[in-house]
N, C-alpha and C. Protein backbone atom coordinates (compact mmCIF):
# COMPACT_ATOMS: atom_id res chain seq x y z
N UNK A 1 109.92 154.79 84.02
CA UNK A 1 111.05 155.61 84.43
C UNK A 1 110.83 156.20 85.82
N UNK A 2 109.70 156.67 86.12
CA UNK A 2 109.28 157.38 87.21
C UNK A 2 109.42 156.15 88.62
N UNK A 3 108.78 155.12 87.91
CA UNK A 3 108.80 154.05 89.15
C UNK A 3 110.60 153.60 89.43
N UNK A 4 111.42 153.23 88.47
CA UNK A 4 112.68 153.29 88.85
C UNK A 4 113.11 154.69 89.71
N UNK A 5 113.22 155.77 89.07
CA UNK A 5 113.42 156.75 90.87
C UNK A 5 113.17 156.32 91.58
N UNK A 6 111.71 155.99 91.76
CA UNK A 6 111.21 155.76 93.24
C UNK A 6 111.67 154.66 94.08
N UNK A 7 112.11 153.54 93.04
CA UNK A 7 112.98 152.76 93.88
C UNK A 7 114.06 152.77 94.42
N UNK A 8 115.15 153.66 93.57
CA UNK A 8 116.25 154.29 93.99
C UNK A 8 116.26 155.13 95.35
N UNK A 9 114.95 155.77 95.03
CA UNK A 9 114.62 156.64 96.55
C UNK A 9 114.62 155.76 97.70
N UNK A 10 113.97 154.62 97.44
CA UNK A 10 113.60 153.65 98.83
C UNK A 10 115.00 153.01 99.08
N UNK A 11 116.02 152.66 97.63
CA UNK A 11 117.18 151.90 98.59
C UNK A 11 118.36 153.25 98.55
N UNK A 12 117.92 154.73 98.71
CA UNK A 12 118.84 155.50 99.21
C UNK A 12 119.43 155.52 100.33
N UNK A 13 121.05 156.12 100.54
CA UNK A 13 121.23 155.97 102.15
C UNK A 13 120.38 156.38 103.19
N UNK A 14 119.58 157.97 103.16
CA UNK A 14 118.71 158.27 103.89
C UNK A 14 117.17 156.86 104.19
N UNK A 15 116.97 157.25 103.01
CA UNK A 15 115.78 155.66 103.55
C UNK A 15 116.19 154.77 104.10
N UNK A 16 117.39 154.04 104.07
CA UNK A 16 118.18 152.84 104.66
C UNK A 16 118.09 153.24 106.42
N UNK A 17 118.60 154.70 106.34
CA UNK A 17 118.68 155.22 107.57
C UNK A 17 117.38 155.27 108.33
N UNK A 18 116.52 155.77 108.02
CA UNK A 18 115.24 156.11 108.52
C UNK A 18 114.69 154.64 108.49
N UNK A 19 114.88 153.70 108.13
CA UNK A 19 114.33 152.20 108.37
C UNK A 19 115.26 151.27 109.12
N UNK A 20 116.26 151.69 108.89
CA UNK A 20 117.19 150.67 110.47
C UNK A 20 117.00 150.82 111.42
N UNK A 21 116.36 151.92 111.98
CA UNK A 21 115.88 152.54 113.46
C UNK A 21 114.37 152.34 113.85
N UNK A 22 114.14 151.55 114.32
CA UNK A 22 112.52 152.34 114.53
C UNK A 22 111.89 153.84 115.18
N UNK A 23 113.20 154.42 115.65
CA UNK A 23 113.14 155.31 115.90
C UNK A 23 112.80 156.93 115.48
N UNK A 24 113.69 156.28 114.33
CA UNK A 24 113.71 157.56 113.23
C UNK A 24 112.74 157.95 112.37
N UNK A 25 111.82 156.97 112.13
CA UNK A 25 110.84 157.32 111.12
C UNK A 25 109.93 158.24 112.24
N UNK A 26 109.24 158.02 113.19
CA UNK A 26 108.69 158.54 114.44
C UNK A 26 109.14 159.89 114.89
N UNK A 27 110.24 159.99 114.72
CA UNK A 27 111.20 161.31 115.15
C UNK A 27 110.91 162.27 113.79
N UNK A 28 111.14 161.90 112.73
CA UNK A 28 111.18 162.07 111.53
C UNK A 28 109.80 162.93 111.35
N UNK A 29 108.02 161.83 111.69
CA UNK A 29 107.37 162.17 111.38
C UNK A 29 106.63 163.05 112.28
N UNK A 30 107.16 163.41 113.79
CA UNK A 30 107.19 164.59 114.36
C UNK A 30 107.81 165.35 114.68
N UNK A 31 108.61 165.88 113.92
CA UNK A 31 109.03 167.13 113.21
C UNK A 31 108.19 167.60 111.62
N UNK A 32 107.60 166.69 111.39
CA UNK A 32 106.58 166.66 110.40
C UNK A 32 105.04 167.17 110.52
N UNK A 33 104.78 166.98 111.75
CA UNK A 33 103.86 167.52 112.43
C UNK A 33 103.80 168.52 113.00
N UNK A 34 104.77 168.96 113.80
CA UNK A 34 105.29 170.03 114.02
C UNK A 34 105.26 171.22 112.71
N UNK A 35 105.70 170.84 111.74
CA UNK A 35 105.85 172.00 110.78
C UNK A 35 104.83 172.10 110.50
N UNK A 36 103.96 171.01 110.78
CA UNK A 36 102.44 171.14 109.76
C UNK A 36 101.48 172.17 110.61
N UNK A 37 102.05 171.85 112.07
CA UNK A 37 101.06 172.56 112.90
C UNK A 37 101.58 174.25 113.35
N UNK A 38 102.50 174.38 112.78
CA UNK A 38 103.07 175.96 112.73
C UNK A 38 102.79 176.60 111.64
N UNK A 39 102.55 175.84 110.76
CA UNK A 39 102.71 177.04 109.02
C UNK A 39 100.89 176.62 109.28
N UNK A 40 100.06 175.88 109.57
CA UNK A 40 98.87 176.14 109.60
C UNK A 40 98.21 176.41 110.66
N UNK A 41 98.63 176.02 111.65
CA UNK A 41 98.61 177.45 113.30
C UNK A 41 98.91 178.99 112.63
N UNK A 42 99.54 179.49 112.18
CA UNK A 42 100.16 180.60 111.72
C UNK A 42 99.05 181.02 110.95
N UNK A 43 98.49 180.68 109.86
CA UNK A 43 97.66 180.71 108.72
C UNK A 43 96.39 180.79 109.37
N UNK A 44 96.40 179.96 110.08
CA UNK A 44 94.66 179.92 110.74
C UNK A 44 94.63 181.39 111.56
N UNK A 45 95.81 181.74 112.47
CA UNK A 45 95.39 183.04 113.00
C UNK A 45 95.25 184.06 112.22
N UNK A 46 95.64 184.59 111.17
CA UNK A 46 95.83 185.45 110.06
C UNK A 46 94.00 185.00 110.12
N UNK A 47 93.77 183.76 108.80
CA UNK A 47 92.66 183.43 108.78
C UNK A 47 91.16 183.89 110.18
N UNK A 48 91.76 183.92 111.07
CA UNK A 48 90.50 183.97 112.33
C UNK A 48 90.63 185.54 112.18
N UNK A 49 91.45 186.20 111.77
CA UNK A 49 91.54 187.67 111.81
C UNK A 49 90.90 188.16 110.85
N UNK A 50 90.98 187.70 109.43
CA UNK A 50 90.38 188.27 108.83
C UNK A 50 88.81 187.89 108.66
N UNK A 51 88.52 186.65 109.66
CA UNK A 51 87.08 186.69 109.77
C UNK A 51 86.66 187.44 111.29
N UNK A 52 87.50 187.97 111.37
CA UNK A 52 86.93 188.89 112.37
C UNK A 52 86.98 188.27 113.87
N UNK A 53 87.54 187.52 114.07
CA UNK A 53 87.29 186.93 115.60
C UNK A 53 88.85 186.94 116.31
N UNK A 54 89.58 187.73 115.89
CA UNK A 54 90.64 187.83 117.38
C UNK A 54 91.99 189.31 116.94
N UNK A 55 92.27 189.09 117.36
CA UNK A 55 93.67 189.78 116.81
C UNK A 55 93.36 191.21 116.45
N UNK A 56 92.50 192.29 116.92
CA UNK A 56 91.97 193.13 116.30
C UNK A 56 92.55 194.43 116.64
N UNK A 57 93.70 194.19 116.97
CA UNK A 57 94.47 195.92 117.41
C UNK A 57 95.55 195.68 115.93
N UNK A 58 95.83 194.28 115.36
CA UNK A 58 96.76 194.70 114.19
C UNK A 58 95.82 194.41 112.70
N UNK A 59 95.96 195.43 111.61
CA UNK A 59 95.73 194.85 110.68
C UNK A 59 95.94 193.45 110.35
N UNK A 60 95.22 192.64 109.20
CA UNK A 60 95.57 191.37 108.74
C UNK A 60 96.83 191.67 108.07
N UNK A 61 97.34 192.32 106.99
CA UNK A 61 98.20 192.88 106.88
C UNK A 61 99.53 192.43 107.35
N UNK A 62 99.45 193.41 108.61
CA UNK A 62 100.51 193.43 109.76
C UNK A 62 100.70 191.88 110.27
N UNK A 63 99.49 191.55 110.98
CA UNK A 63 99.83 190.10 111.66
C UNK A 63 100.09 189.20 110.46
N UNK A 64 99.75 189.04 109.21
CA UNK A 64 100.28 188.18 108.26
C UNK A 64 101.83 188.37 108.08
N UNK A 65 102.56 189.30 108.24
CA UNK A 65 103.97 189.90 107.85
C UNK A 65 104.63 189.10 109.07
N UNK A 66 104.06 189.51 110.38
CA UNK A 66 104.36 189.05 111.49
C UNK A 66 104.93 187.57 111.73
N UNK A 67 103.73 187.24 111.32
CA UNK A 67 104.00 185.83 111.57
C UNK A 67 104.64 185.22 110.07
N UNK A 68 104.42 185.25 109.09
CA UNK A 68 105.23 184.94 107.79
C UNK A 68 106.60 183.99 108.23
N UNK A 69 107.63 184.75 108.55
CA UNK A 69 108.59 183.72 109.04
C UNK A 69 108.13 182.67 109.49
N UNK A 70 107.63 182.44 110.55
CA UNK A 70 107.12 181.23 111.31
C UNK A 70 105.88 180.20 110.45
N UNK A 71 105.20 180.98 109.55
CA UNK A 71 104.73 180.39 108.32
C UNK A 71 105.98 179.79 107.52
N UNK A 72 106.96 180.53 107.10
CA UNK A 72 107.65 179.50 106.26
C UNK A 72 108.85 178.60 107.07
N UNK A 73 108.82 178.99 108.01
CA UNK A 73 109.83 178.32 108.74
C UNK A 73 109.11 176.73 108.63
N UNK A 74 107.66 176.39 109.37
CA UNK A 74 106.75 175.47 109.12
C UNK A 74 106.41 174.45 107.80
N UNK A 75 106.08 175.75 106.81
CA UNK A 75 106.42 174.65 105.12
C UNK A 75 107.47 174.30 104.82
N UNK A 76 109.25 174.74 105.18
CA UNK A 76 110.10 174.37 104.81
C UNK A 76 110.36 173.04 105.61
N UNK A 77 110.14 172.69 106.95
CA UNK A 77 110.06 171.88 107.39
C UNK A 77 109.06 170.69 107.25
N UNK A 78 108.29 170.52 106.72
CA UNK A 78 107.34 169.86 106.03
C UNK A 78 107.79 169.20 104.96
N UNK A 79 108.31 170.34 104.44
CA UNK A 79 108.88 170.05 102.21
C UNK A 79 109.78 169.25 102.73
N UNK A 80 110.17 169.42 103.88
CA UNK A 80 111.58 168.83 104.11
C UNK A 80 111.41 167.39 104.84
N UNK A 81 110.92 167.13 105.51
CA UNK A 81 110.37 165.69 106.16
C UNK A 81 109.83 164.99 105.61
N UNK A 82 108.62 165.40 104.73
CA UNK A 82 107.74 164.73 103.43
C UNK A 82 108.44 164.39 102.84
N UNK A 83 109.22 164.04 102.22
CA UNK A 83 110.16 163.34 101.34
C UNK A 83 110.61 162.47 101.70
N UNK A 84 111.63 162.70 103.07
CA UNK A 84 112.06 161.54 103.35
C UNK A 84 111.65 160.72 103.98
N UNK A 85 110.24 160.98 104.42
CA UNK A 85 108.96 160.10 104.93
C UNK A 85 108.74 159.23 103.64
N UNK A 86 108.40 159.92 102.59
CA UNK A 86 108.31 159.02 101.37
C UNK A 86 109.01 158.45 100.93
N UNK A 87 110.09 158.81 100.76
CA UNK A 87 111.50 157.87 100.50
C UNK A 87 111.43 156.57 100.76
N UNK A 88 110.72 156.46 102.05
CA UNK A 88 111.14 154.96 103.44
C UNK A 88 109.89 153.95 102.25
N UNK A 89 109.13 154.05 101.18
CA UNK A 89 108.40 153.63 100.60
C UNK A 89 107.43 154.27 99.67
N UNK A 90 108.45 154.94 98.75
CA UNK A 90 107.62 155.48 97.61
C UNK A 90 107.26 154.91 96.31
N UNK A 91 107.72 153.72 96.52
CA UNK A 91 106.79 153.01 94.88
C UNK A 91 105.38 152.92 95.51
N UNK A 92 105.10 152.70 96.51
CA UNK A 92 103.68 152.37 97.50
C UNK A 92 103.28 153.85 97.65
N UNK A 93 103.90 154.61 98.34
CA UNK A 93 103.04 155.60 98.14
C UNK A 93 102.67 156.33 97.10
N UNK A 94 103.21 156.46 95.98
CA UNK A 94 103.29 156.75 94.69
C UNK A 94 101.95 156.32 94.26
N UNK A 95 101.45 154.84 94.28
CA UNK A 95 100.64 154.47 93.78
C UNK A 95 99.48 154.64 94.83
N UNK A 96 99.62 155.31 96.12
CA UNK A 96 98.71 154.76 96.77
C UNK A 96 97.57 155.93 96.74
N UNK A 97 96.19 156.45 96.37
CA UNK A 97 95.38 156.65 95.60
C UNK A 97 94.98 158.15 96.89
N UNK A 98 95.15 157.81 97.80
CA UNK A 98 94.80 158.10 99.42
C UNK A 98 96.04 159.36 99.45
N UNK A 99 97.60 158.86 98.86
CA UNK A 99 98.53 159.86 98.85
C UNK A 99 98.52 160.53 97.62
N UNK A 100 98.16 160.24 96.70
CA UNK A 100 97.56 161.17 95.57
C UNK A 100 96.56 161.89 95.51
N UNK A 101 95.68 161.65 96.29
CA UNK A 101 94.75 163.02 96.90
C UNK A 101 95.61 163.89 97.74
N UNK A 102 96.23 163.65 98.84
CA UNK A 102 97.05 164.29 99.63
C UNK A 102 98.23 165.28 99.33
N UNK A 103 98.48 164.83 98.04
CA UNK A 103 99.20 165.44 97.49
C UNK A 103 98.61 166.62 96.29
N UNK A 104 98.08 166.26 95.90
CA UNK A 104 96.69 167.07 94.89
C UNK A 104 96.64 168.82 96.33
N UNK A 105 95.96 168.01 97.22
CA UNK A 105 94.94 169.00 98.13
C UNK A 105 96.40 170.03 98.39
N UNK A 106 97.97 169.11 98.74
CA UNK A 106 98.80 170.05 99.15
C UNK A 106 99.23 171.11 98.49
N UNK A 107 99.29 170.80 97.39
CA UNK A 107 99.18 171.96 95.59
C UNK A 107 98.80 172.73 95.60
N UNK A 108 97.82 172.79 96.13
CA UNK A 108 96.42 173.43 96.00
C UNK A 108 96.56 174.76 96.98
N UNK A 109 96.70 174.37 98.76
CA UNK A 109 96.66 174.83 99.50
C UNK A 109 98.31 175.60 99.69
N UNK A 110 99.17 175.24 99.27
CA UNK A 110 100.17 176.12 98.68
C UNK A 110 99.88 177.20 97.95
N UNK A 111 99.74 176.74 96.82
CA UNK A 111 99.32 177.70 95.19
C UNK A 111 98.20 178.52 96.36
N UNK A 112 96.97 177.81 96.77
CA UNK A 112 95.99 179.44 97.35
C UNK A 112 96.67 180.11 98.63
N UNK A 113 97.67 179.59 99.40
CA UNK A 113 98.24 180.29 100.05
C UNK A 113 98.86 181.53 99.93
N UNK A 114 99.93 180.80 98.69
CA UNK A 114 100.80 181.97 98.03
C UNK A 114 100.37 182.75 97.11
N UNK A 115 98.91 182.64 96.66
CA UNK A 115 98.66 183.43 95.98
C UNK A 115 97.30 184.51 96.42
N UNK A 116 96.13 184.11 96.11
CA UNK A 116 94.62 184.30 96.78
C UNK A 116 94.67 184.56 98.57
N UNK A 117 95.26 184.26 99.45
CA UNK A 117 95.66 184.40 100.46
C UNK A 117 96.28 185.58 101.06
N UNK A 118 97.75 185.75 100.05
CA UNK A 118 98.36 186.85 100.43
C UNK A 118 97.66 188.09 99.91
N UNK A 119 96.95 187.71 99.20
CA UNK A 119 96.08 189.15 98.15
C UNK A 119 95.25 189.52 99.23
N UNK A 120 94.25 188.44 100.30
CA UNK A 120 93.40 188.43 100.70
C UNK A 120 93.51 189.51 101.97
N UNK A 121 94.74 189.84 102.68
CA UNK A 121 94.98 190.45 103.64
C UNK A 121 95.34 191.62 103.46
N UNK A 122 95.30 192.04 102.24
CA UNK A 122 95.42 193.01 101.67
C UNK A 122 94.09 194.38 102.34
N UNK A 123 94.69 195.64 102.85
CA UNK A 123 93.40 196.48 103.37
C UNK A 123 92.29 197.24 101.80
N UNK A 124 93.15 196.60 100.62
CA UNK A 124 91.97 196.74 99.84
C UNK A 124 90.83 196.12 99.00
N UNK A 125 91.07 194.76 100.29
CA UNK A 125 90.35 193.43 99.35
C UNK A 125 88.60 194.14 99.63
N UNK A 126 87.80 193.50 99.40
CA UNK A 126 87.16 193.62 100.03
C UNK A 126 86.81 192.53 101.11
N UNK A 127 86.08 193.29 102.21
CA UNK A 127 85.78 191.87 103.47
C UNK A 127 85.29 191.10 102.93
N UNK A 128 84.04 191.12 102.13
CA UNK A 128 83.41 189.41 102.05
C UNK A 128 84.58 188.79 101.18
N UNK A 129 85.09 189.35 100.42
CA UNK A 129 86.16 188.39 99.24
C UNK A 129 87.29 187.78 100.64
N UNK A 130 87.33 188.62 101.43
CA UNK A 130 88.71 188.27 102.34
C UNK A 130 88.07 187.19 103.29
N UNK A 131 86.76 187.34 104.06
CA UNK A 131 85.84 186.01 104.49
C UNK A 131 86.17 184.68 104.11
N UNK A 132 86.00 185.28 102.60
CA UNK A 132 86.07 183.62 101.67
C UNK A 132 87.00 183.03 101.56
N UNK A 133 87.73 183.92 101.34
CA UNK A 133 89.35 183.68 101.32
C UNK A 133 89.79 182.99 102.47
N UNK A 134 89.88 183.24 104.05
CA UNK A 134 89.97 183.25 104.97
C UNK A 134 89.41 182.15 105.27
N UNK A 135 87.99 181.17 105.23
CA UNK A 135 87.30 179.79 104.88
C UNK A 135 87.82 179.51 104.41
N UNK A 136 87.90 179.60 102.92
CA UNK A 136 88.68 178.66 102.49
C UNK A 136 90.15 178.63 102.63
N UNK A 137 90.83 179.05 102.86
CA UNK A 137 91.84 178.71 103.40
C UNK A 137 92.06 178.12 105.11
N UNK A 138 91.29 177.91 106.22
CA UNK A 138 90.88 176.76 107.00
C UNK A 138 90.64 175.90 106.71
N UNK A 139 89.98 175.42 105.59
CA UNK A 139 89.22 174.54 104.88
C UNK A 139 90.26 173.56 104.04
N UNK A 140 90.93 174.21 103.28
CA UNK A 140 91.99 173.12 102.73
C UNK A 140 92.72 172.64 103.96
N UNK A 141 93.63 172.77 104.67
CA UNK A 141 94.49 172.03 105.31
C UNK A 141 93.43 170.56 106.06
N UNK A 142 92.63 170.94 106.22
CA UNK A 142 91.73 169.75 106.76
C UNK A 142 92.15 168.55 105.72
N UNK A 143 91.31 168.72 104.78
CA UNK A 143 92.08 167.26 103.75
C UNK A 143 93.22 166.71 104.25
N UNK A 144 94.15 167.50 104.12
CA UNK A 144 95.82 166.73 104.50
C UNK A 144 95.47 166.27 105.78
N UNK A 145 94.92 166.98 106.54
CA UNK A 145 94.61 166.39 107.74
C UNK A 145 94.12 164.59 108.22
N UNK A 146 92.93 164.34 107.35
CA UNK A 146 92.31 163.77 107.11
C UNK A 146 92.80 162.31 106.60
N UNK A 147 93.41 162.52 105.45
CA UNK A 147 94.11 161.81 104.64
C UNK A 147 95.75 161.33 105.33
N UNK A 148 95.95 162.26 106.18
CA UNK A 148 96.95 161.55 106.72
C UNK A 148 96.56 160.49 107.97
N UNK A 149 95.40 160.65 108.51
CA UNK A 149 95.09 160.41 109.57
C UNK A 149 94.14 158.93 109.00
N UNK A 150 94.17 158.87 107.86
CA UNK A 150 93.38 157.83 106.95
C UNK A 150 94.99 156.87 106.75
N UNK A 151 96.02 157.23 106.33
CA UNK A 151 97.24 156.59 105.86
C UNK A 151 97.98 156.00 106.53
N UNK A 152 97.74 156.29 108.26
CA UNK A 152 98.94 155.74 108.95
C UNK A 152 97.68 154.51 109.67
C-alpha cells in the first residue's frame, strides 16, 4: 500500500513538473539548502552561546526567542522542499537505506530541538546540562549533512 503512494507521488503533477525542467529540481534543491542552512545557522548560534563562545551581552534565552522566527521560517522551508524533492523518485528513495538514516537522524534532531533544546536555554538549566545540550545539538545536523552529501 505504502509503495503504491509512492508511486502516485512520482507520477503527480508537481513531480512531472520538477522533472520536465532540468532546472527545477536544482532550483528546488536550493531553496532546500537554504532552509537547511538558516534553521541550523540559527540553532548553531543559540548553540555557540550557550557554550559560551559569542553572543554574550544577550541571554540564551533572549537570542533563542530572537532568532526563533528565522529558525522556523528555515524548517518550514525544508518540510516544504523535502517532499517534493522526494516526490521526483520516492519508491527509490523510500527504499534507499542512506535516506532512511537521513530521515531517522531528521526525527531526531527535530524532536531534540523542540524539546531538550528549548528547555536547554532556559536560565535555570544548569550549564553543564545546557553544554550538552548545546553539542549535541551541533552534532545531529551533521548526519543530514553527511548523508546528503553521500546521496547526490
Amino acid at each position: 500500500m505504502l509503495t503504491e503512494f509512492f508511486r502516485w507521488l512520482v507520477n503527480s503533477p508537481w513531480s512531472h513538473f520538477i522533472n520536465s525542467y532540468e532546472w527545477v529540481f536544482p532550483a528546488v534543491q536550493s531553496l532546500h539548502f537554504i532552509g537547511f542552512a538558516m534553521s541550523i545557522g540559527t540553532i548553531a548560534i543559540v548553540d555557540l552561546r550557550l557554550l559560551g563562545l559569542g553572543m554574550r551581552r544577550q541571554g540564551p534565552a533572549e537570542l533563542a526567542a530572537d532568532l526563533a522566527p528565522w529558525t522556523h521560517v528555515g524548517i518550514a522551508v525544508m518540510l516544504t522542499t523535502g517532499p517534493l524533492m522526494f516526490s521526483t523518485d520516492a519508491v527509490a528513495y523510500h527504499f534507499n537505506p542512506s535516506f532512511q538514516f537521513k530521515m531517522a537522524c531528521l526525527m531526531l534532531a527535530l524532536l531534540f530541538h523542540f524539546t531538550v533544546h528549548r528547555r536547554a536555554v532556559r536560565p535555570d538549566v544548569p550549564p553543564i546540562a545546557a553544554k550538552l545540550a548545546a553539542a549535541t545539538s551541533l552534532l545531529l545536523p551533521l548526519y543530514d549533512y553527511l548523508i546528503d552529501a553521500r546521496m547526490d
